[in-house]
Every structure is written in C-alpha cells, then in structure tokens.
PDB file of N, CA and C in Angstrom:
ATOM      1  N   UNK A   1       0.843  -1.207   0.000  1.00  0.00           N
ATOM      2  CA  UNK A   1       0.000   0.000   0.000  1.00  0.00           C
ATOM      3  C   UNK A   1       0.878   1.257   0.000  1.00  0.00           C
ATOM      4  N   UNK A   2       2.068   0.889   0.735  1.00  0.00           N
ATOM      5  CA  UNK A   2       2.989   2.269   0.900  1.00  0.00           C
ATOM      6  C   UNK A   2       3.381   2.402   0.041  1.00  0.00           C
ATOM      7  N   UNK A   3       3.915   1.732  -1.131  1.00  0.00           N
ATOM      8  CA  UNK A   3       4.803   1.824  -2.605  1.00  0.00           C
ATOM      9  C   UNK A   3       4.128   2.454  -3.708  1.00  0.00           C
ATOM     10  N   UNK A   4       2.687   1.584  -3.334  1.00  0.00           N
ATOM     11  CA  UNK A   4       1.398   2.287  -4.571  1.00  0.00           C
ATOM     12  C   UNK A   4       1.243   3.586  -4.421  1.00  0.00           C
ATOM     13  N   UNK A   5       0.830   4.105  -3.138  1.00  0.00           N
ATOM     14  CA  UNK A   5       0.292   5.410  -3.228  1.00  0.00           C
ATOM     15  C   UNK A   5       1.964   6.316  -3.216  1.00  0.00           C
ATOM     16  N   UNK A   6       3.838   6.085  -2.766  1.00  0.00           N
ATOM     17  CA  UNK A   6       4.600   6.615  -3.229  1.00  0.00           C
ATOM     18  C   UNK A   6       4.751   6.455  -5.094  1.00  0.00           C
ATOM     19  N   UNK A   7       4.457   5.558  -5.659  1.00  0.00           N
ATOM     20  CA  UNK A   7       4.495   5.187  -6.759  1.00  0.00           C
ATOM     21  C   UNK A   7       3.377   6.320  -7.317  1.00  0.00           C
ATOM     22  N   UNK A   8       2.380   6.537  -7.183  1.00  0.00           N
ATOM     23  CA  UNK A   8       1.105   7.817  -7.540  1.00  0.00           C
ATOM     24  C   UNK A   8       1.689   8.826  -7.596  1.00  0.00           C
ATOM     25  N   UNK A   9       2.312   9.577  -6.181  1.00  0.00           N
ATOM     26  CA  UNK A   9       2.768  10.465  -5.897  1.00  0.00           C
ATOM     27  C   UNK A   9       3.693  10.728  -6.706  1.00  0.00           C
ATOM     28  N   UNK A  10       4.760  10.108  -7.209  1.00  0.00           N
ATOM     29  CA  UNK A  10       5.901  10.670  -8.362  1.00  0.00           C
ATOM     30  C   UNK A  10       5.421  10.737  -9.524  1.00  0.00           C
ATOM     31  N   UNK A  11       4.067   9.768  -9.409  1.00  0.00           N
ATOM     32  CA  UNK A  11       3.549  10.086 -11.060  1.00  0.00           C
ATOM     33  C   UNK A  11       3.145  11.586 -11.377  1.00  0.00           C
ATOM     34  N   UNK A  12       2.435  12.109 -10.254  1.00  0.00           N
ATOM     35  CA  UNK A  12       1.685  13.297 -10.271  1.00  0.00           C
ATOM     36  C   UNK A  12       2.811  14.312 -10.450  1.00  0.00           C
ATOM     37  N   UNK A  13       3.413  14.561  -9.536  1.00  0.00           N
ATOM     38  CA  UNK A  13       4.813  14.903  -9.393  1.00  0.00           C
ATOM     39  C   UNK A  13       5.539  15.298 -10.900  1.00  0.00           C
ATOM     40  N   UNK A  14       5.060  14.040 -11.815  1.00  0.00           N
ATOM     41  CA  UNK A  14       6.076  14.491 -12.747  1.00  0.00           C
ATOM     42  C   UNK A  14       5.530  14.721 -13.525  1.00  0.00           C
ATOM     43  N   UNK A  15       3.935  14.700 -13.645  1.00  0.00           N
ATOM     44  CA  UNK A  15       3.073  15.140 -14.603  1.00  0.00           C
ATOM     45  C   UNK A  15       2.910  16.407 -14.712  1.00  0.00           C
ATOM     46  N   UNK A  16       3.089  17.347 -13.443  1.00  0.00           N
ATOM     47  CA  UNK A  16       2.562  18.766 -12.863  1.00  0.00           C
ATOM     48  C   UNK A  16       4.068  19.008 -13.680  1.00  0.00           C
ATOM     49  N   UNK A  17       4.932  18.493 -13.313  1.00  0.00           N
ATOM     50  CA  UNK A  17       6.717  19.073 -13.760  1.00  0.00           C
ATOM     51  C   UNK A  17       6.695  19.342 -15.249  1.00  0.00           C
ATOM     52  N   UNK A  18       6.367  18.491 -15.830  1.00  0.00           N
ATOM     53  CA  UNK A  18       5.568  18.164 -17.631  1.00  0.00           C
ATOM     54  C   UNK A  18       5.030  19.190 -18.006  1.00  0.00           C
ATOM     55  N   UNK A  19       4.027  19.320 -17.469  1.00  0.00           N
ATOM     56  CA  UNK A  19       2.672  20.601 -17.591  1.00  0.00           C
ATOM     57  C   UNK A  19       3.475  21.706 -18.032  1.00  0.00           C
ATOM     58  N   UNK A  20       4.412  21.960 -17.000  1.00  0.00           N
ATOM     59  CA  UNK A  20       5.244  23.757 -17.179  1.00  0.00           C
ATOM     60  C   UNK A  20       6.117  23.798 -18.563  1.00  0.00           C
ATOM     61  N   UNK A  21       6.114  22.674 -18.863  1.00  0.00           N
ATOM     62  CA  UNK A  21       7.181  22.529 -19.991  1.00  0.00           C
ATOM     63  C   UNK A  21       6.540  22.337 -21.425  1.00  0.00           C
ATOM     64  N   UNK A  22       5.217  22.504 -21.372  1.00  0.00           N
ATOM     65  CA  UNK A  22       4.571  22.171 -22.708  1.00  0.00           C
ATOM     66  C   UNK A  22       3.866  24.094 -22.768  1.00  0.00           C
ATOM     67  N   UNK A  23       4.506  24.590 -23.925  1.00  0.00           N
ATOM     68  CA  UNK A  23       4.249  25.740 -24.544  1.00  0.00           C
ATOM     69  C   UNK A  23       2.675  26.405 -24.299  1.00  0.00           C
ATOM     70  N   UNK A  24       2.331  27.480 -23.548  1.00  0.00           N
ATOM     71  CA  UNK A  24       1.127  27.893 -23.163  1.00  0.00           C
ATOM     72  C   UNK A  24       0.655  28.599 -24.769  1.00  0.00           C
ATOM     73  N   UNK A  25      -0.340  28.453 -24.867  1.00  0.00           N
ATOM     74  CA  UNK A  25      -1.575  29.135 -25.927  1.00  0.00           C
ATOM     75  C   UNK A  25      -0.990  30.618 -26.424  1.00  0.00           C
ATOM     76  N   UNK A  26      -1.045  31.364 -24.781  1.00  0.00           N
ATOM     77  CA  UNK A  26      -0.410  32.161 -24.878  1.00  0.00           C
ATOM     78  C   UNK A  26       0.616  33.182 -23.749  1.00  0.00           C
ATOM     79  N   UNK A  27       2.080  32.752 -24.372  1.00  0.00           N
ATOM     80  CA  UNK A  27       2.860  32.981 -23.395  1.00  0.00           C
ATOM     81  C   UNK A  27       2.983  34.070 -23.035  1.00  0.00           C
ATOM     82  N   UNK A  28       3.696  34.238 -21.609  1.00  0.00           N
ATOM     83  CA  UNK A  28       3.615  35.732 -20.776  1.00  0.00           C
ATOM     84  C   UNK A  28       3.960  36.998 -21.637  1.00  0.00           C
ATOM     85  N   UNK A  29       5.533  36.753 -22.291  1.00  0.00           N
ATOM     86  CA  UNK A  29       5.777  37.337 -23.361  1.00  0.00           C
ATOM     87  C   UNK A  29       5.349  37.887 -24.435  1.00  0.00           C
ATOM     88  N   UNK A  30       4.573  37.171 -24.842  1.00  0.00           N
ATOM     89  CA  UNK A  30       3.796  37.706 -25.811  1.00  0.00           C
ATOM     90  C   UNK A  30       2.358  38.453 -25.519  1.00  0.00           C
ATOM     91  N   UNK A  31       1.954  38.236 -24.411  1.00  0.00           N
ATOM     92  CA  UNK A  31       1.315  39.039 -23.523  1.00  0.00           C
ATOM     93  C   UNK A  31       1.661  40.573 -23.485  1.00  0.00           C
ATOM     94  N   UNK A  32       2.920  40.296 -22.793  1.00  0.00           N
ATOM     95  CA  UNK A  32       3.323  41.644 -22.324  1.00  0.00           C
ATOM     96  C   UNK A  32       3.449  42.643 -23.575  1.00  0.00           C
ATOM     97  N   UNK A  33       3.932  41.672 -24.522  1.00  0.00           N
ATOM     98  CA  UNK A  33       4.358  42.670 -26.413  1.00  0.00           C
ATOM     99  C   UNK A  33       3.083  43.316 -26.392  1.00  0.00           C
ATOM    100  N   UNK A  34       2.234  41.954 -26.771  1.00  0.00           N
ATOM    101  CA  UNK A  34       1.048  42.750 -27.048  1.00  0.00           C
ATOM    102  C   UNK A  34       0.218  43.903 -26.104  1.00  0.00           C
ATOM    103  N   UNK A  35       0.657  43.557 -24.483  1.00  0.00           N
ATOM    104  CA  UNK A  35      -0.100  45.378 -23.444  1.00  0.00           C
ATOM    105  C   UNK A  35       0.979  46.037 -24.119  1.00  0.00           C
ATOM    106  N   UNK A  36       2.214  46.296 -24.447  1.00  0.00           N
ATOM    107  CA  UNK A  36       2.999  47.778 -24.462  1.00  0.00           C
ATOM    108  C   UNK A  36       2.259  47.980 -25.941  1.00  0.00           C
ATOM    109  N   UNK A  37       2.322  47.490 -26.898  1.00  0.00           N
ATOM    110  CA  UNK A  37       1.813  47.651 -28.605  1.00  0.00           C
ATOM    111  C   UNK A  37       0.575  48.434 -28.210  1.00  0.00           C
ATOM    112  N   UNK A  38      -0.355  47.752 -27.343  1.00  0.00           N
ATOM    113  CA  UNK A  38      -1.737  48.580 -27.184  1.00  0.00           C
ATOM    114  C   UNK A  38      -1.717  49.740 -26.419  1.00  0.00           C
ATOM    115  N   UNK A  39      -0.534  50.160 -25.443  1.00  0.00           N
ATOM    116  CA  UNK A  39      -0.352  51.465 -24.802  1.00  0.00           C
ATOM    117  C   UNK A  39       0.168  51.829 -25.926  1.00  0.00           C
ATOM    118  N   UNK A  40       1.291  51.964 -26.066  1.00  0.00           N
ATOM    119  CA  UNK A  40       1.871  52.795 -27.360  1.00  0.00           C
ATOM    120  C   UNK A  40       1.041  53.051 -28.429  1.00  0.00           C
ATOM    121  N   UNK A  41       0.042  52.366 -28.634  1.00  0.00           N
ATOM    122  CA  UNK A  41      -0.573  52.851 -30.157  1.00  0.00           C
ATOM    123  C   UNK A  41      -1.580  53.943 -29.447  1.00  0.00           C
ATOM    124  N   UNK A  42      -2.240  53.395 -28.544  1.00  0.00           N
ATOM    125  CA  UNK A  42      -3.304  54.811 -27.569  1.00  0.00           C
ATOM    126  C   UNK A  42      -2.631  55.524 -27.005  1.00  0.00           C
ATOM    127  N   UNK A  43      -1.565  55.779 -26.516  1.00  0.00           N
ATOM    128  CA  UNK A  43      -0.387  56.700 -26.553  1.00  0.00           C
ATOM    129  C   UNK A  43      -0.424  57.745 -27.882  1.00  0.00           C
ATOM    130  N   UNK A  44      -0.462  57.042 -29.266  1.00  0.00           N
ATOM    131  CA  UNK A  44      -0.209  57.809 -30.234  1.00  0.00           C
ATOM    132  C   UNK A  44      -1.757  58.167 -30.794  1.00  0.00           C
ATOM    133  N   UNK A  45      -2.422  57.695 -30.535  1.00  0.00           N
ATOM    134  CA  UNK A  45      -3.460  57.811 -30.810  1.00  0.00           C
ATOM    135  C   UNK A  45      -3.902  59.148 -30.393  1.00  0.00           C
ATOM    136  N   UNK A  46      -4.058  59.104 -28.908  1.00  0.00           N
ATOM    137  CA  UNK A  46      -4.148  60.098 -27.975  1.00  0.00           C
ATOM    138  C   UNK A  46      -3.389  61.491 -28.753  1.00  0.00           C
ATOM    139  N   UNK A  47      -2.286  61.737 -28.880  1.00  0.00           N
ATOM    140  CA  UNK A  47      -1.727  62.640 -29.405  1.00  0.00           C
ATOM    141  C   UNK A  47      -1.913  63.218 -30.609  1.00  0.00           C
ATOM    142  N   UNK A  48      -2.240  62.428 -31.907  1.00  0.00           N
ATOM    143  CA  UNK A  48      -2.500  62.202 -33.279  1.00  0.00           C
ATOM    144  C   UNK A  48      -3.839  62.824 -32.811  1.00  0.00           C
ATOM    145  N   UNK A  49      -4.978  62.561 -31.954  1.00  0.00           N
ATOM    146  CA  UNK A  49      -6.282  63.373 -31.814  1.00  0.00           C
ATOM    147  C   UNK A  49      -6.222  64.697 -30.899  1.00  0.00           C
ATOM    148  N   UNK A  50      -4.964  64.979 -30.360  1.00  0.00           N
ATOM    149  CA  UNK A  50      -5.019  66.293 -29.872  1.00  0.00           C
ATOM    150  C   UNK A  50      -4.235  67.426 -31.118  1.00  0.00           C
ATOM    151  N   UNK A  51      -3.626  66.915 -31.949  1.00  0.00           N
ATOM    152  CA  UNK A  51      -2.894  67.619 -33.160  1.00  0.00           C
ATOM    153  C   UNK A  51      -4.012  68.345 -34.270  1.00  0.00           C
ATOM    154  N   UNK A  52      -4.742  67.000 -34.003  1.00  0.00           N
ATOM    155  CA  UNK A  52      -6.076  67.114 -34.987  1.00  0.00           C
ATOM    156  C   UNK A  52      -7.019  68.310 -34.409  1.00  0.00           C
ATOM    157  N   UNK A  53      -7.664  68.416 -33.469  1.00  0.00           N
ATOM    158  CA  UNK A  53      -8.151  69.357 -32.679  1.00  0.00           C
ATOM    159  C   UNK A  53      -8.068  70.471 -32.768  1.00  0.00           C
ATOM    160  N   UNK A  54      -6.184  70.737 -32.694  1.00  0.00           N
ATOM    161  CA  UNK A  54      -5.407  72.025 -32.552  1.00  0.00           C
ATOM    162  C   UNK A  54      -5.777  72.642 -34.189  1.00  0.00           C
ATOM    163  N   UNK A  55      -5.469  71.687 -34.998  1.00  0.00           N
ATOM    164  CA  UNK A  55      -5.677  72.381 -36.376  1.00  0.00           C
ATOM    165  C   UNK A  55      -6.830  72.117 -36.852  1.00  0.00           C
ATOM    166  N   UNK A  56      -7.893  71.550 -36.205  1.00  0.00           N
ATOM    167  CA  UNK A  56      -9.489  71.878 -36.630  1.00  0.00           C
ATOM    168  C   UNK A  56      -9.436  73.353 -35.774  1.00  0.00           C
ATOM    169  N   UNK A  57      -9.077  73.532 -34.516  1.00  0.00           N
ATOM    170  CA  UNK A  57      -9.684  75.261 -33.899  1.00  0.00           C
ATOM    171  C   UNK A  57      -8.740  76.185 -34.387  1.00  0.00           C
ATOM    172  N   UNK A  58      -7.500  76.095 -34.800  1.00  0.00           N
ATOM    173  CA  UNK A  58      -7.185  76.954 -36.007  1.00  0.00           C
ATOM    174  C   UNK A  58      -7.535  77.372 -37.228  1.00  0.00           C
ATOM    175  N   UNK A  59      -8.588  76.464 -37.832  1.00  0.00           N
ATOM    176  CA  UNK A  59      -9.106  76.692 -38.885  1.00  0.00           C
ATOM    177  C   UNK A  59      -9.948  77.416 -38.349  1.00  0.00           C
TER     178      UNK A  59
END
C-alpha cells in the first residue's frame, strides 16, 4: 500500500513538472508585447487626436 500510493505520488509529481514545460496558448511574453503595442498605439493615438483638434480650432 505504501509503494502504490509513493508510486502515484511521483507520477503526479512528474506530470505537474511536464505541464510547465509544454508551450502555453499564450505565453507571458507575448502578452506583455502585445499590453505595451496597445499602450503605445493609444499613446499615439491620444496625441495624433489632440494635433487634430489644434488644427481643426485653427481653422
């Protein structure tokens, strides 16, 4: 009984160890690219519509 359930235990053990090592959907990295890409573009965005503004109330 003691061998079976140590014998389980390393299985799990090395299944969870496995898990971290098989490539996520979507990794942190590419996460993070993609939040700075979406600040930076509303960053420019933001600015590109205050330029616009300035030279619509100049007209």
């Amino acid at each position: 009984m003691q061998k079976k359930q140590e014998k389980k235990r390393l299985f799990f053990r090395n299944r969870s160890r496995n898990r971290s090592h098989f490539p996520q959907p979507f990794p942190k990295r590419f996460l993070c690219f993609l939040l700075l890409l979406s600040w930076k573009i509303s960053i420019f965005a933001g600015a590109f519509n205050k330029k616009e503004k300035e030279i619509w109330q100049n007209m």
